[in-house]
C-alpha atoms as a PDB file:
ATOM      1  CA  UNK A   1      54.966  89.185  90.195  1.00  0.00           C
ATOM      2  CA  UNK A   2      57.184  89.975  93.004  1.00  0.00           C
ATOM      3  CA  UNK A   3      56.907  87.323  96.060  1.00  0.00           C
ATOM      4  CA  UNK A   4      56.431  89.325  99.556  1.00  0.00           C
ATOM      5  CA  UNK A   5      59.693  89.653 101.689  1.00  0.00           C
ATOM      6  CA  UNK A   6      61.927  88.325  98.869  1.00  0.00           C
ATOM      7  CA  UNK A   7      65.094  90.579  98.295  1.00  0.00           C
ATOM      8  CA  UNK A   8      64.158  93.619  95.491  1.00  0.00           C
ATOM      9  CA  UNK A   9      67.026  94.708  92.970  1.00  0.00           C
ATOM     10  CA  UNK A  10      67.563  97.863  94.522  1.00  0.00           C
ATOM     11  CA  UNK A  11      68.414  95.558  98.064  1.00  0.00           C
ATOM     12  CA  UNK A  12      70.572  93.192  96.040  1.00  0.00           C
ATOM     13  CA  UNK A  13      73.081  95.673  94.496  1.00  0.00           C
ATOM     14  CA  UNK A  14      74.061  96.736  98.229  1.00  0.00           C
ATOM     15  CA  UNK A  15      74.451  93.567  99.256  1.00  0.00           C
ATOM     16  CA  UNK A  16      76.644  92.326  96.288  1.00  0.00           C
ATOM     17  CA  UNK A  17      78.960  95.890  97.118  1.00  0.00           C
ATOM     18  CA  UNK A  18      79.597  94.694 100.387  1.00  0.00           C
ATOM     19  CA  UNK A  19      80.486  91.437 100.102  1.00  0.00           C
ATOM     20  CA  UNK A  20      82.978  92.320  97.601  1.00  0.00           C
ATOM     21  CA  UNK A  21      84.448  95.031  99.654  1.00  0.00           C
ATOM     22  CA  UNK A  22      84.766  92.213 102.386  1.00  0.00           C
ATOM     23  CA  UNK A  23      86.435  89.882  99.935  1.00  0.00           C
ATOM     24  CA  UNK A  24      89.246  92.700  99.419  1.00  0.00           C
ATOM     25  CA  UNK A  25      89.818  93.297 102.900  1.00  0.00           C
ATOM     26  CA  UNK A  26      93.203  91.347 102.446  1.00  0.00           C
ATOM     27  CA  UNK A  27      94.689  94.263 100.439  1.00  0.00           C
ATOM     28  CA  UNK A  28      95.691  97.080 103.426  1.00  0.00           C
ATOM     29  CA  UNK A  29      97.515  94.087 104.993  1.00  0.00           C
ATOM     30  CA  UNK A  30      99.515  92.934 101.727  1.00  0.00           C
ATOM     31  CA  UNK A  31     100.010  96.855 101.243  1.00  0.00           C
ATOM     32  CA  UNK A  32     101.137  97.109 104.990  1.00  0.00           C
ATOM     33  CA  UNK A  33     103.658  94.401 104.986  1.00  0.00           C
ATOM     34  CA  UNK A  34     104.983  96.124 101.337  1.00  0.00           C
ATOM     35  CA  UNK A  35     105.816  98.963 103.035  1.00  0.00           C
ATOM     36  CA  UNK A  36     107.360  96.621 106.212  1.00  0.00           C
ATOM     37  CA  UNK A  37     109.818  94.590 103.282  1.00  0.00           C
ATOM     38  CA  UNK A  38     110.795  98.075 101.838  1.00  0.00           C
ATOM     39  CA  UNK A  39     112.213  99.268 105.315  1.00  0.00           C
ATOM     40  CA  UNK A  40     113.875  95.531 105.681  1.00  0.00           C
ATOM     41  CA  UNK A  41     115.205  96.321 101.785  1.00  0.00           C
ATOM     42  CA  UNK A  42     116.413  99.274 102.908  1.00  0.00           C
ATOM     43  CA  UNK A  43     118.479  97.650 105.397  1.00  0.00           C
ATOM     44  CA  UNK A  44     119.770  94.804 103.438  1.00  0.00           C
ATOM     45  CA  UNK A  45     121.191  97.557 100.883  1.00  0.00           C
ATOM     46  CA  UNK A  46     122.433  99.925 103.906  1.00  0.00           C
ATOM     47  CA  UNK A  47     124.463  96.289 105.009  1.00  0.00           C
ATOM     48  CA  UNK A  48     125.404  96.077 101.220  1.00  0.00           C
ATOM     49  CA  UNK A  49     127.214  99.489 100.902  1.00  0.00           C
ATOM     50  CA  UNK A  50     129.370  98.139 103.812  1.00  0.00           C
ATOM     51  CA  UNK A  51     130.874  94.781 102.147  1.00  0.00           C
ATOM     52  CA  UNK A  52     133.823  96.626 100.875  1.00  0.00           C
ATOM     53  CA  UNK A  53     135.091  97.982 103.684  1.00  0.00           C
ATOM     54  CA  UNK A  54     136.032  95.130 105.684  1.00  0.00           C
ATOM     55  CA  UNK A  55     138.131  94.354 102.712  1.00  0.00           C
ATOM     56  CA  UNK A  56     139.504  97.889 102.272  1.00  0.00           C
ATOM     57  CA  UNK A  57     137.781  98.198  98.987  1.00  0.00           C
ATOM     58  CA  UNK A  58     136.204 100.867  97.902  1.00  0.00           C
ATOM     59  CA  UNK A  59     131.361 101.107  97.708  1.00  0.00           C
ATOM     60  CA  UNK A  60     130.237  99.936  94.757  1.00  0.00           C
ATOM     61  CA  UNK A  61     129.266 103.552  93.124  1.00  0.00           C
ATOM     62  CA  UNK A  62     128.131 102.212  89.662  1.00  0.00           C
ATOM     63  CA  UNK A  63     124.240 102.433  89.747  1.00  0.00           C
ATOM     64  CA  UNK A  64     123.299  99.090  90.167  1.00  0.00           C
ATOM     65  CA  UNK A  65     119.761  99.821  88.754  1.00  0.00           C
ATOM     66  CA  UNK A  66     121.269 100.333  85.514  1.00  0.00           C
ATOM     67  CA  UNK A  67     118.338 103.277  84.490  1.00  0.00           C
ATOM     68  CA  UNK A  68     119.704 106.460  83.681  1.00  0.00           C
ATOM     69  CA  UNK A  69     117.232 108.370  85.196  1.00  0.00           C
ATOM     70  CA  UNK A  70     116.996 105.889  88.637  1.00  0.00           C
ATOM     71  CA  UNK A  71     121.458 105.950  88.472  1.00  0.00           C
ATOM     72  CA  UNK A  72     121.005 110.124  88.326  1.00  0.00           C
ATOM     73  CA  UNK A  73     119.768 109.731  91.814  1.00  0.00           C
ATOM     74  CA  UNK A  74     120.197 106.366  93.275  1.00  0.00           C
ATOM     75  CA  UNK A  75     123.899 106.211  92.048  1.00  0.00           C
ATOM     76  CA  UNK A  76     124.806 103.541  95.161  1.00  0.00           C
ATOM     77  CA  UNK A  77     123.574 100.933  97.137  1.00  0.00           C
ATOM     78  CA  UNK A  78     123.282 103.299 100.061  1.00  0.00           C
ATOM     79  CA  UNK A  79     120.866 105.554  97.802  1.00  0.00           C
ATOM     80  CA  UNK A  80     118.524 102.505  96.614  1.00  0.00           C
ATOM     81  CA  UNK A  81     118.104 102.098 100.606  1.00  0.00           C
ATOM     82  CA  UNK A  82     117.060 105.318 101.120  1.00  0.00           C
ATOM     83  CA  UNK A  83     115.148 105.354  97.677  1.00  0.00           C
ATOM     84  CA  UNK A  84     113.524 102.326  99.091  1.00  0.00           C
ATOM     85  CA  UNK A  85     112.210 104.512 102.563  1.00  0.00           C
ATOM     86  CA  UNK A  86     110.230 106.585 100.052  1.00  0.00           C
ATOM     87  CA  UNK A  87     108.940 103.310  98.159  1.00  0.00           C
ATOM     88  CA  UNK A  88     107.763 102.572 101.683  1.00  0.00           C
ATOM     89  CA  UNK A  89     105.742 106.268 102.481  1.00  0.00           C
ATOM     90  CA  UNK A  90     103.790 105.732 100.032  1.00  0.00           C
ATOM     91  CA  UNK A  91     102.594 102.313 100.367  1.00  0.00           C
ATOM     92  CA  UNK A  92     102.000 103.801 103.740  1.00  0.00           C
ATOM     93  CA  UNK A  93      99.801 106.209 102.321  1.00  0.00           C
ATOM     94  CA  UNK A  94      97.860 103.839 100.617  1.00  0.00           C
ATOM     95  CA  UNK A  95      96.901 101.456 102.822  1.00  0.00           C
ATOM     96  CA  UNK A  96      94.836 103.545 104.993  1.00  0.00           C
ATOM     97  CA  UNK A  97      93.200 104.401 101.970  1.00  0.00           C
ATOM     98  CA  UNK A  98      91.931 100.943 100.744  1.00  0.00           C
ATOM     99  CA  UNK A  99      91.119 100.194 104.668  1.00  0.00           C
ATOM    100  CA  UNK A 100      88.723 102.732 104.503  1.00  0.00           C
ATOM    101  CA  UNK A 101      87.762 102.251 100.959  1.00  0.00           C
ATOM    102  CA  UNK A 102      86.877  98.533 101.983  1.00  0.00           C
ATOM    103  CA  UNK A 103      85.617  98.882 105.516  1.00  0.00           C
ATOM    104  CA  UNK A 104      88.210  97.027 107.116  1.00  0.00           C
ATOM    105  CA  UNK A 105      89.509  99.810 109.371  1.00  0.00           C
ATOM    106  CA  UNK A 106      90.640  97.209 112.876  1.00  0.00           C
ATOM    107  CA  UNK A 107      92.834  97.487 115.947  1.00  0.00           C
ATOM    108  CA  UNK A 108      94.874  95.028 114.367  1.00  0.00           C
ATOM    109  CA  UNK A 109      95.303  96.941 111.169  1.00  0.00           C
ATOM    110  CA  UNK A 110      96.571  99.468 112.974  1.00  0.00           C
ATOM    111  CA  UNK A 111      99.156  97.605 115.395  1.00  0.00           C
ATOM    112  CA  UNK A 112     100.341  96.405 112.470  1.00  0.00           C
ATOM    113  CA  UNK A 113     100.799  99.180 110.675  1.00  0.00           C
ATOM    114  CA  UNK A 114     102.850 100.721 113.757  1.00  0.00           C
ATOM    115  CA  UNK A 115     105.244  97.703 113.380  1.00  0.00           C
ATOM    116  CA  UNK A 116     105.719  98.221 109.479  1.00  0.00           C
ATOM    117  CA  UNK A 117     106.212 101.999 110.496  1.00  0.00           C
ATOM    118  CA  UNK A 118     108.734 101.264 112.892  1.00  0.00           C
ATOM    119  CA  UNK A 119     111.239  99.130 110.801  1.00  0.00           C
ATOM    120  CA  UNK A 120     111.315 101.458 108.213  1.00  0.00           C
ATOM    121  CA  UNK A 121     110.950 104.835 109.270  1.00  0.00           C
ATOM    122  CA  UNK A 122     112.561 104.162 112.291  1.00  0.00           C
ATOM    123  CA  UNK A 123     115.066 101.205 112.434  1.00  0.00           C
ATOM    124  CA  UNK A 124     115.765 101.611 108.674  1.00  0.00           C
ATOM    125  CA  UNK A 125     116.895 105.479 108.363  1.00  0.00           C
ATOM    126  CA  UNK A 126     118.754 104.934 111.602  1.00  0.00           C
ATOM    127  CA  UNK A 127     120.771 102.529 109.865  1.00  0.00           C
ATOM    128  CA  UNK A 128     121.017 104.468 106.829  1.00  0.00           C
ATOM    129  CA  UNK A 129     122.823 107.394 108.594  1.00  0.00           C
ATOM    130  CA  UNK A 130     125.236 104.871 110.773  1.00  0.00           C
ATOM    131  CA  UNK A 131     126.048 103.766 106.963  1.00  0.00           C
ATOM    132  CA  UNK A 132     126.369 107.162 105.463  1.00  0.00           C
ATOM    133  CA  UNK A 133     128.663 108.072 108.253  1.00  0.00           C
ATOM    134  CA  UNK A 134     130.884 105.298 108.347  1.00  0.00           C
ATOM    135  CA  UNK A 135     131.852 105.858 104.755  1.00  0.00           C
ATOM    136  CA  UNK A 136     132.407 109.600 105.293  1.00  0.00           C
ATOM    137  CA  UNK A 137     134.337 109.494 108.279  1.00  0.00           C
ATOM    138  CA  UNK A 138     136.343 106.122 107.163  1.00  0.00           C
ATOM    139  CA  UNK A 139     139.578 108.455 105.882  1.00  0.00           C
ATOM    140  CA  UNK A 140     139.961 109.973 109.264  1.00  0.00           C
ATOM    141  CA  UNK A 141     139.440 106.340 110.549  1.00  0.00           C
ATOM    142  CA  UNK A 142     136.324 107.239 112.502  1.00  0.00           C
ATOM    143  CA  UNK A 143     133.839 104.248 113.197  1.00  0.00           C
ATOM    144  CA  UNK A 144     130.471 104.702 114.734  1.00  0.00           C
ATOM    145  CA  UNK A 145     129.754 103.163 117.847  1.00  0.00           C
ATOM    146  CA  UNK A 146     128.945 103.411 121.554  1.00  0.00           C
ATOM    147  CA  UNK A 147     132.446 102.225 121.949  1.00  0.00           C
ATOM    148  CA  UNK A 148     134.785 104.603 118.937  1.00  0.00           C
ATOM    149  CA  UNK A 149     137.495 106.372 120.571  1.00  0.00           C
ATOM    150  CA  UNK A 150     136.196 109.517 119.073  1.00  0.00           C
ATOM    151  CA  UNK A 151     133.833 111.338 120.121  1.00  0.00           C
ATOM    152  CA  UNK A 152     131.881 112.084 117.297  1.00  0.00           C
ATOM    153  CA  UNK A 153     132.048 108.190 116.219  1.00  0.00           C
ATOM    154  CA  UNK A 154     130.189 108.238 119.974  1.00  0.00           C
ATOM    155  CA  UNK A 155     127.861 111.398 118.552  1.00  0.00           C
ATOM    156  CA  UNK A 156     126.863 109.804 115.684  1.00  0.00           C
ATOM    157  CA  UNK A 157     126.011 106.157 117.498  1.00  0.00           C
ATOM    158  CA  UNK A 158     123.714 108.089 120.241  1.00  0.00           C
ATOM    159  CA  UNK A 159     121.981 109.995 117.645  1.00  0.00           C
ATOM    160  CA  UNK A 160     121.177 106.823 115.467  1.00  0.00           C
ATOM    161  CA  UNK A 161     119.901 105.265 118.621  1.00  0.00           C
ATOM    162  CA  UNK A 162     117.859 108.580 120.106  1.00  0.00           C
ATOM    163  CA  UNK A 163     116.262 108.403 116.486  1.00  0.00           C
ATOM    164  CA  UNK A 164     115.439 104.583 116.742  1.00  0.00           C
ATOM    165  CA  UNK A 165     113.922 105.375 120.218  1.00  0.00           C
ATOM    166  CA  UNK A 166     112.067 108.492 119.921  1.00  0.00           C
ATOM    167  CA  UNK A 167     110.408 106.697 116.770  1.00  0.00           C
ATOM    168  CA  UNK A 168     109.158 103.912 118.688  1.00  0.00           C
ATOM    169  CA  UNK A 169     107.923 106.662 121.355  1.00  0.00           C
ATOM    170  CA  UNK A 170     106.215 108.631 118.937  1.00  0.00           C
ATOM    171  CA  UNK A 171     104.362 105.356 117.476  1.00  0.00           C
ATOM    172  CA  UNK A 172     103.295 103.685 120.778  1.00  0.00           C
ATOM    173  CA  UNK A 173     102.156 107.344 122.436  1.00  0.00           C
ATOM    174  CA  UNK A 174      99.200 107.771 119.737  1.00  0.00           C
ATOM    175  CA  UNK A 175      98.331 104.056 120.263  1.00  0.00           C
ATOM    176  CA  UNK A 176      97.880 104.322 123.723  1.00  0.00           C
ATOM    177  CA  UNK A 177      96.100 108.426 124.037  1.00  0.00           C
ATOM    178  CA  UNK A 178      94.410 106.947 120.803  1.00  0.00           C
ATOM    179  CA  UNK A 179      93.368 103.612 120.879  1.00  0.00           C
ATOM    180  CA  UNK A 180      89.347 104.414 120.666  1.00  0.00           C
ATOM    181  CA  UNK A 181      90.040 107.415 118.545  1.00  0.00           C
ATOM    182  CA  UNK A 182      88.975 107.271 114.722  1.00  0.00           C
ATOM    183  CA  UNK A 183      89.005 111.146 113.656  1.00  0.00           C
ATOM    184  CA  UNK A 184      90.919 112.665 110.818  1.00  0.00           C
ATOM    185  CA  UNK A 185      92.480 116.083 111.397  1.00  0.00           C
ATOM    186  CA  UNK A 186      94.295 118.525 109.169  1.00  0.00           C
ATOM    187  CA  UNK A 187      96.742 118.983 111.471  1.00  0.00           C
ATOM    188  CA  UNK A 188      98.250 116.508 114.331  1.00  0.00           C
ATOM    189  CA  UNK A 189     101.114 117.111 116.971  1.00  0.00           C
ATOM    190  CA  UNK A 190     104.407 115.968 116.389  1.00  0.00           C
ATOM    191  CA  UNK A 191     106.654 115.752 113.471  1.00  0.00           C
ATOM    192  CA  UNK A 192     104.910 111.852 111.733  1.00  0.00           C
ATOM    193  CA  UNK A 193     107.665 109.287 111.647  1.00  0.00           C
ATOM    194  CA  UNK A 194     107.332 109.356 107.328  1.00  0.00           C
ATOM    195  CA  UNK A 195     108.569 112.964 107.926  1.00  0.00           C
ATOM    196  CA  UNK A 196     111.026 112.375 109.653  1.00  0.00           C
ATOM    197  CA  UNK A 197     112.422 110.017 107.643  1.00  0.00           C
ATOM    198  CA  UNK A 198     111.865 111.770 104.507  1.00  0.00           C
ATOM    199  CA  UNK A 199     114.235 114.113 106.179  1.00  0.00           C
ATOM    200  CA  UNK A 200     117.041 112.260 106.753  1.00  0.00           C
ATOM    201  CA  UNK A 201     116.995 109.559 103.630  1.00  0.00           C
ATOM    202  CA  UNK A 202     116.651 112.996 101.516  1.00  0.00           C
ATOM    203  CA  UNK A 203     119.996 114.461 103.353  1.00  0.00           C
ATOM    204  CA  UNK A 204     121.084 111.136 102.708  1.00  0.00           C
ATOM    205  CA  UNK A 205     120.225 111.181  99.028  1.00  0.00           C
ATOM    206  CA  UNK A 206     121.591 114.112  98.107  1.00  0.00           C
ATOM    207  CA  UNK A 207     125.381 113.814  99.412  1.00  0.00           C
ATOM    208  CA  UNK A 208     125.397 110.803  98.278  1.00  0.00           C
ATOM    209  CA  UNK A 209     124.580 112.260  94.524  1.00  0.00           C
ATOM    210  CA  UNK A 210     126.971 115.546  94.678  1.00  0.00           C
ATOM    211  CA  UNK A 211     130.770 115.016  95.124  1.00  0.00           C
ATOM    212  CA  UNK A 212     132.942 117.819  94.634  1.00  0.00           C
ATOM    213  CA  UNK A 213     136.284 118.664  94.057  1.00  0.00           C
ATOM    214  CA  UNK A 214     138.525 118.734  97.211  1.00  0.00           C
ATOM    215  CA  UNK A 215     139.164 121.701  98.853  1.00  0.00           C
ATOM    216  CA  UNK A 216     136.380 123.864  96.575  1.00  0.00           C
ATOM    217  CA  UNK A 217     133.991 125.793  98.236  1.00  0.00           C
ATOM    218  CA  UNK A 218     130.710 123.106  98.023  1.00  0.00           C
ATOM    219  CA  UNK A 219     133.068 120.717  99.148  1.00  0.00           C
ATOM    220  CA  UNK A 220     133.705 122.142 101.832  1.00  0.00           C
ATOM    221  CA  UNK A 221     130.129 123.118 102.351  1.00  0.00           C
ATOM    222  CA  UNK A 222     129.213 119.450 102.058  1.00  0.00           C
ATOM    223  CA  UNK A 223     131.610 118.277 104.823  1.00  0.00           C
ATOM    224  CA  UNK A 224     130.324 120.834 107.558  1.00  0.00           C
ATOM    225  CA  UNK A 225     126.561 119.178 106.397  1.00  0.00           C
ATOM    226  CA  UNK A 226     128.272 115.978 107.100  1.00  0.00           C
ATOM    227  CA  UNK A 227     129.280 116.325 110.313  1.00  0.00           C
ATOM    228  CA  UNK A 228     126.228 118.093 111.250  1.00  0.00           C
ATOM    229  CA  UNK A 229     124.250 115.300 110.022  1.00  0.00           C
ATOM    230  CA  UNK A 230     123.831 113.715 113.782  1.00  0.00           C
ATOM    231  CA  UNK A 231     123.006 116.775 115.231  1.00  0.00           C
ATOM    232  CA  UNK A 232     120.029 116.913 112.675  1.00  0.00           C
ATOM    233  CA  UNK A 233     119.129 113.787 113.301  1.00  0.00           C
ATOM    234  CA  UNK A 234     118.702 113.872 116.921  1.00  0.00           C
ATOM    235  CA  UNK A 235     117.038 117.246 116.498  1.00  0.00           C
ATOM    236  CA  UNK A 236     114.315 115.293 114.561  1.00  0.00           C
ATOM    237  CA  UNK A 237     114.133 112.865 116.909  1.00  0.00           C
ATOM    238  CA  UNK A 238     112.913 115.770 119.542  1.00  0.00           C
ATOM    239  CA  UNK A 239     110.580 116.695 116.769  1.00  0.00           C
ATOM    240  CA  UNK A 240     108.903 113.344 116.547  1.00  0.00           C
ATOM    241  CA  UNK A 241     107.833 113.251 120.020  1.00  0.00           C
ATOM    242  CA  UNK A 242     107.225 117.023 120.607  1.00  0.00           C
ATOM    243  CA  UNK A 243     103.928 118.763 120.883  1.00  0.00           C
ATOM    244  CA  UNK A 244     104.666 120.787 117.860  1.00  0.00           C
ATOM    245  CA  UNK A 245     101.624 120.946 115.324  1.00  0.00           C
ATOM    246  CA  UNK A 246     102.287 120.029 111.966  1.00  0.00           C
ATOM    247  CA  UNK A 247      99.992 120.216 109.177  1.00  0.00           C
ATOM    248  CA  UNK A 248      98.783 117.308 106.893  1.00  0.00           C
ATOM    249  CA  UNK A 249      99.823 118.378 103.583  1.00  0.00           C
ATOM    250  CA  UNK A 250      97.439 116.274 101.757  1.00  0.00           C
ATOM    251  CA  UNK A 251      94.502 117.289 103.181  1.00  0.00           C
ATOM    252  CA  UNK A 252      95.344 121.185 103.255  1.00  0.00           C
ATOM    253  CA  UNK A 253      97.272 121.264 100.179  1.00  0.00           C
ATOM    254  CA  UNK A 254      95.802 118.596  97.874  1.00  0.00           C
ATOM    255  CA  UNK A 255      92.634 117.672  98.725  1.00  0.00           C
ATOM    256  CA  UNK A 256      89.731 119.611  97.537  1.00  0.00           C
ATOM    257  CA  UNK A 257      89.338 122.633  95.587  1.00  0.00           C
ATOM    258  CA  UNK A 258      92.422 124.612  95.239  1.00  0.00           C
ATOM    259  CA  UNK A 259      93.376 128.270  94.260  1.00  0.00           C
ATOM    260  CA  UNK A 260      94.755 128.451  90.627  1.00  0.00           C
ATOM    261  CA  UNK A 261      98.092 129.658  91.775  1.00  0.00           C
ATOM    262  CA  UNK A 262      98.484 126.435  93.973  1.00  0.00           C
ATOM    263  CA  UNK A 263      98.121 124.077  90.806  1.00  0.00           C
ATOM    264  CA  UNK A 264     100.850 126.139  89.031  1.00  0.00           C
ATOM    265  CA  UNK A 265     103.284 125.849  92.092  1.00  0.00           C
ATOM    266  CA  UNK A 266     102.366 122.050  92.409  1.00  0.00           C
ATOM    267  CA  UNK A 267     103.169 121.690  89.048  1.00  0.00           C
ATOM    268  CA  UNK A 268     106.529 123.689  88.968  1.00  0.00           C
ATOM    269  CA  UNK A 269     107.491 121.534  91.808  1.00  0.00           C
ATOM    270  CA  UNK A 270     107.150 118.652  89.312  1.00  0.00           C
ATOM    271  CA  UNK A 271     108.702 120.214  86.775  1.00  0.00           C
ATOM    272  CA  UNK A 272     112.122 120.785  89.161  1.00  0.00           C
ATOM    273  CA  UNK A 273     112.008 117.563  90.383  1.00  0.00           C
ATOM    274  CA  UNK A 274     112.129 115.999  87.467  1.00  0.00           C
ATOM    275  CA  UNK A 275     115.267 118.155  86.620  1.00  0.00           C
ATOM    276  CA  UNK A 276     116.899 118.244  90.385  1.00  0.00           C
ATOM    277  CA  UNK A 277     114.912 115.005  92.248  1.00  0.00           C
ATOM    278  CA  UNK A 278     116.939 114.794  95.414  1.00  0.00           C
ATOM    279  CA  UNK A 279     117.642 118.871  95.783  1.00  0.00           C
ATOM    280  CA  UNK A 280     113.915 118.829  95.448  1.00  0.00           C
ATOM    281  CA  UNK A 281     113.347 116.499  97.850  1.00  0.00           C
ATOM    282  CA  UNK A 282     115.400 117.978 100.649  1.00  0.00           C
ATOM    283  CA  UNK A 283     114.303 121.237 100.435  1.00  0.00           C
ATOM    284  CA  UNK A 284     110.965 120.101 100.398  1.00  0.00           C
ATOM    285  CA  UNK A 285     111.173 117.757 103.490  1.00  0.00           C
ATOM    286  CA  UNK A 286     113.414 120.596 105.800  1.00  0.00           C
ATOM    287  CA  UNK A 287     110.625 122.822 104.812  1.00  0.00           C
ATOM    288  CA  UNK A 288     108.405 121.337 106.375  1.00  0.00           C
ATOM    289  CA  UNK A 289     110.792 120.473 108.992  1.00  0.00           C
ATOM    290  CA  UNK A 290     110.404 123.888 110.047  1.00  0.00           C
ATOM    291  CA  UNK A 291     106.927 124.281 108.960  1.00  0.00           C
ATOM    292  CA  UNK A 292     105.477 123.401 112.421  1.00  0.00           C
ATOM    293  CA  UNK A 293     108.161 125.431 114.696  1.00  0.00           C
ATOM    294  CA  UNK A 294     107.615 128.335 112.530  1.00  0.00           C
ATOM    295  CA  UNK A 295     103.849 128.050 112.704  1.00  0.00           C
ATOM    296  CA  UNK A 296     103.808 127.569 116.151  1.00  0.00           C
ATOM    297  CA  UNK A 297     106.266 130.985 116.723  1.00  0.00           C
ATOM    298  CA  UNK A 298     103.897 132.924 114.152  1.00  0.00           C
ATOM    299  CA  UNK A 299     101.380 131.877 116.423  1.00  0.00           C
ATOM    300  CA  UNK A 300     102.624 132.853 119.757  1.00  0.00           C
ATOM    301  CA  UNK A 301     103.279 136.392 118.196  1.00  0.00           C
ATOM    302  CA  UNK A 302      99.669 136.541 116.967  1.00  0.00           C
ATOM    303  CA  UNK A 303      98.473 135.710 120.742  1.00  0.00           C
ATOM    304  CA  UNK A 304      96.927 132.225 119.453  1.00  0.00           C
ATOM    305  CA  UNK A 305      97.035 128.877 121.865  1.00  0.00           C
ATOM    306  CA  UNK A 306      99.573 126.797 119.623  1.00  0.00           C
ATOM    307  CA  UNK A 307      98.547 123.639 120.449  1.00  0.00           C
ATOM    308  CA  UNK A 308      94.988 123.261 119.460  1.00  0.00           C
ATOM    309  CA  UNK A 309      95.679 120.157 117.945  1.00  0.00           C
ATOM    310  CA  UNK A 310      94.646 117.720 120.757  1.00  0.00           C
ATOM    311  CA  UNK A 311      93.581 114.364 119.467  1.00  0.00           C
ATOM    312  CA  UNK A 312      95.395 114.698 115.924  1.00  0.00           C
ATOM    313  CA  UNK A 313      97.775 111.837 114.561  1.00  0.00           C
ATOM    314  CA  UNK A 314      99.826 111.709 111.460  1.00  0.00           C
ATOM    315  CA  UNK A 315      98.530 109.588 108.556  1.00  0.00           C
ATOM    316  CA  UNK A 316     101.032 106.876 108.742  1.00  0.00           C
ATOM    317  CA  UNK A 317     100.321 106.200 112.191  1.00  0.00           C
ATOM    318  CA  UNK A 318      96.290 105.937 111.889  1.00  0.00           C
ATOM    319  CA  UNK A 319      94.807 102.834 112.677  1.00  0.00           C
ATOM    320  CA  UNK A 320      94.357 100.718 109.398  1.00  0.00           C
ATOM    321  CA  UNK A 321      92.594  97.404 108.748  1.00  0.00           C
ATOM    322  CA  UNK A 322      91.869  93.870 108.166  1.00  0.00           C
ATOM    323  CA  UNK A 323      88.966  92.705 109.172  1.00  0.00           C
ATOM    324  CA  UNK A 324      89.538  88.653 109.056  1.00  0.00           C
ATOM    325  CA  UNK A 325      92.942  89.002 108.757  1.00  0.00           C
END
């Protein structure tokens, strides 16, 4: 016989649910400050590709992973840096995610996760490309600074540092227009800081990966994509903090039910990257690079707004977490 007003077993299982949930609520912040050490990784290996040169020695090209399959395309110090920006995206990912899984979606989640974002997607493939273009430039005794006697040591300096400020922009404009907001969008304005990013550590990655011979075609090829590398990086920097709408790919091309012919070119993309990971990769980020500009052209043609996305934020920048934290 069941006493009146005590707790049934169908009120008891909800109960049990949530405070479990609650006692989980730890998790987006451990998987927050994950994604924070990976950008302050990155750095300590971006400061490790540098050691030699103080001594006129030579970076350390000799995989220090010692994987075959990690060495094919983290073959330096500088590359396990930038490896370790994508190590950060998706921890990034994920900890929205389990906020929402566990309830534990909080203002403070989501300062936090701004800060994380901010070492390494923007302090951390700053310094990336000021490493990256100190060793390239080093023959032709080029340094990059605010100070270098050449101009595009000066170039390369001001484009780190529009990067590293447009990043912290881009973060601190959606907390402020979206401090009370909670929605999720397909689409959101702006190029996301983990895009940008992706960009450059992928540009990164793959000169780092292909040398050629001297004076060859691709090597010349891959010194004109060297010396445009600051001019691409400031043009992402516009990006970040531009109206442009860009598309979540996740929720447009992942989530849900999908045509048959998108599985087969999801799973071709696999296949190739398995084959050609950092080609892959950078054709993949500077498509959708472009994605948003050409959208928002294709629109204009078509007579459409192109800029209905009004309250819309990237994924990595959504407030996250921790209730009790």
């Amino acid at each position: 016989m069941k006493v009146v007003g005590s707790p049934s077993d169908g009120d008891m299982h909800p109960r049990k649910r949530r405070r479990k949930l609650r006692s989980l609520a730890f998790m987006p912040t451990m998987i927050t400050l994950g994604n924070l050490l990976c950008g302050f990784a990155a750095i300590h290996f971006c400061m490790r590709s540098m050691y030699g040169f103080g001594a006129g020695v030579a970076p350390d090209l000799t995989g220090p992973l010692g994987h075959p399959f990690i060495e094919r395309m983290l073959p330096s110090f500088l590359s396990v840096g930038a490896g370790l920006v994508f190590v950060g995206m998706v921890l990034d990912c994920f900890d929205g995610l389990v906020a929402r899984m566990t309830r534990s979606t909080t203002n403070f989640g989501g300062q936090l996760d701004s800060l994380a974002d901010m070492v390494s997607f923007g302090v951390a493939p700053a310094a990336l490309m000021i490493a990256f273009m100190t060793k390239e430039l080093a023959g032709d005794s080029i340094v990059p600074s605010p100070i270098s006697a050449h101009f595009l040591g000066r170039a390369t300096w001001m484009a780190a540092a529009l990067y590293v400020a447009m990043a912290a922009v881009r973060l601190a404009r959606f907390n402020v227009e979206h401090a009370d907001v909670d929605a999720d969008h397909g689409s959101f304005r702006g190029m996301p800081s983990p895009a940008a990013a992706a960009i450059l550590v992928a540009l990164i990655l793959f000169q780092e990966q292909f040398r050629f011979e001297e004076n060859s075609v691709l090597a010349w090829l891959r010194n004109a994509l060297v010396i445009t590398t600051p001019i691409l990086t400031a043009t992402i920097a516009v990006l970040m903090v531009s109206r442009i709408p860009y598309r979540r790919v996740h929720r447009v091309y992942l989530a849900g039910r999908q045509p048959v012919w998108q599985v087969l070119v999801f799973m071709l993309v696999v296949v190739v990257f398995v084959s050609s990971p950092s080609i892959t990769l950078l054709a993949l980020t500077i498509a959708y690079g472009i994605s948003g500009p050409l959208h928002l052209i294709a629109r204009r043609f078509r007579g459409g707004a192109g800029h209905e996305t009004s309250d819309l934020k990237p994924a990595s920048d959504q407030p996250k977490k921790v209730s009790g934290a």
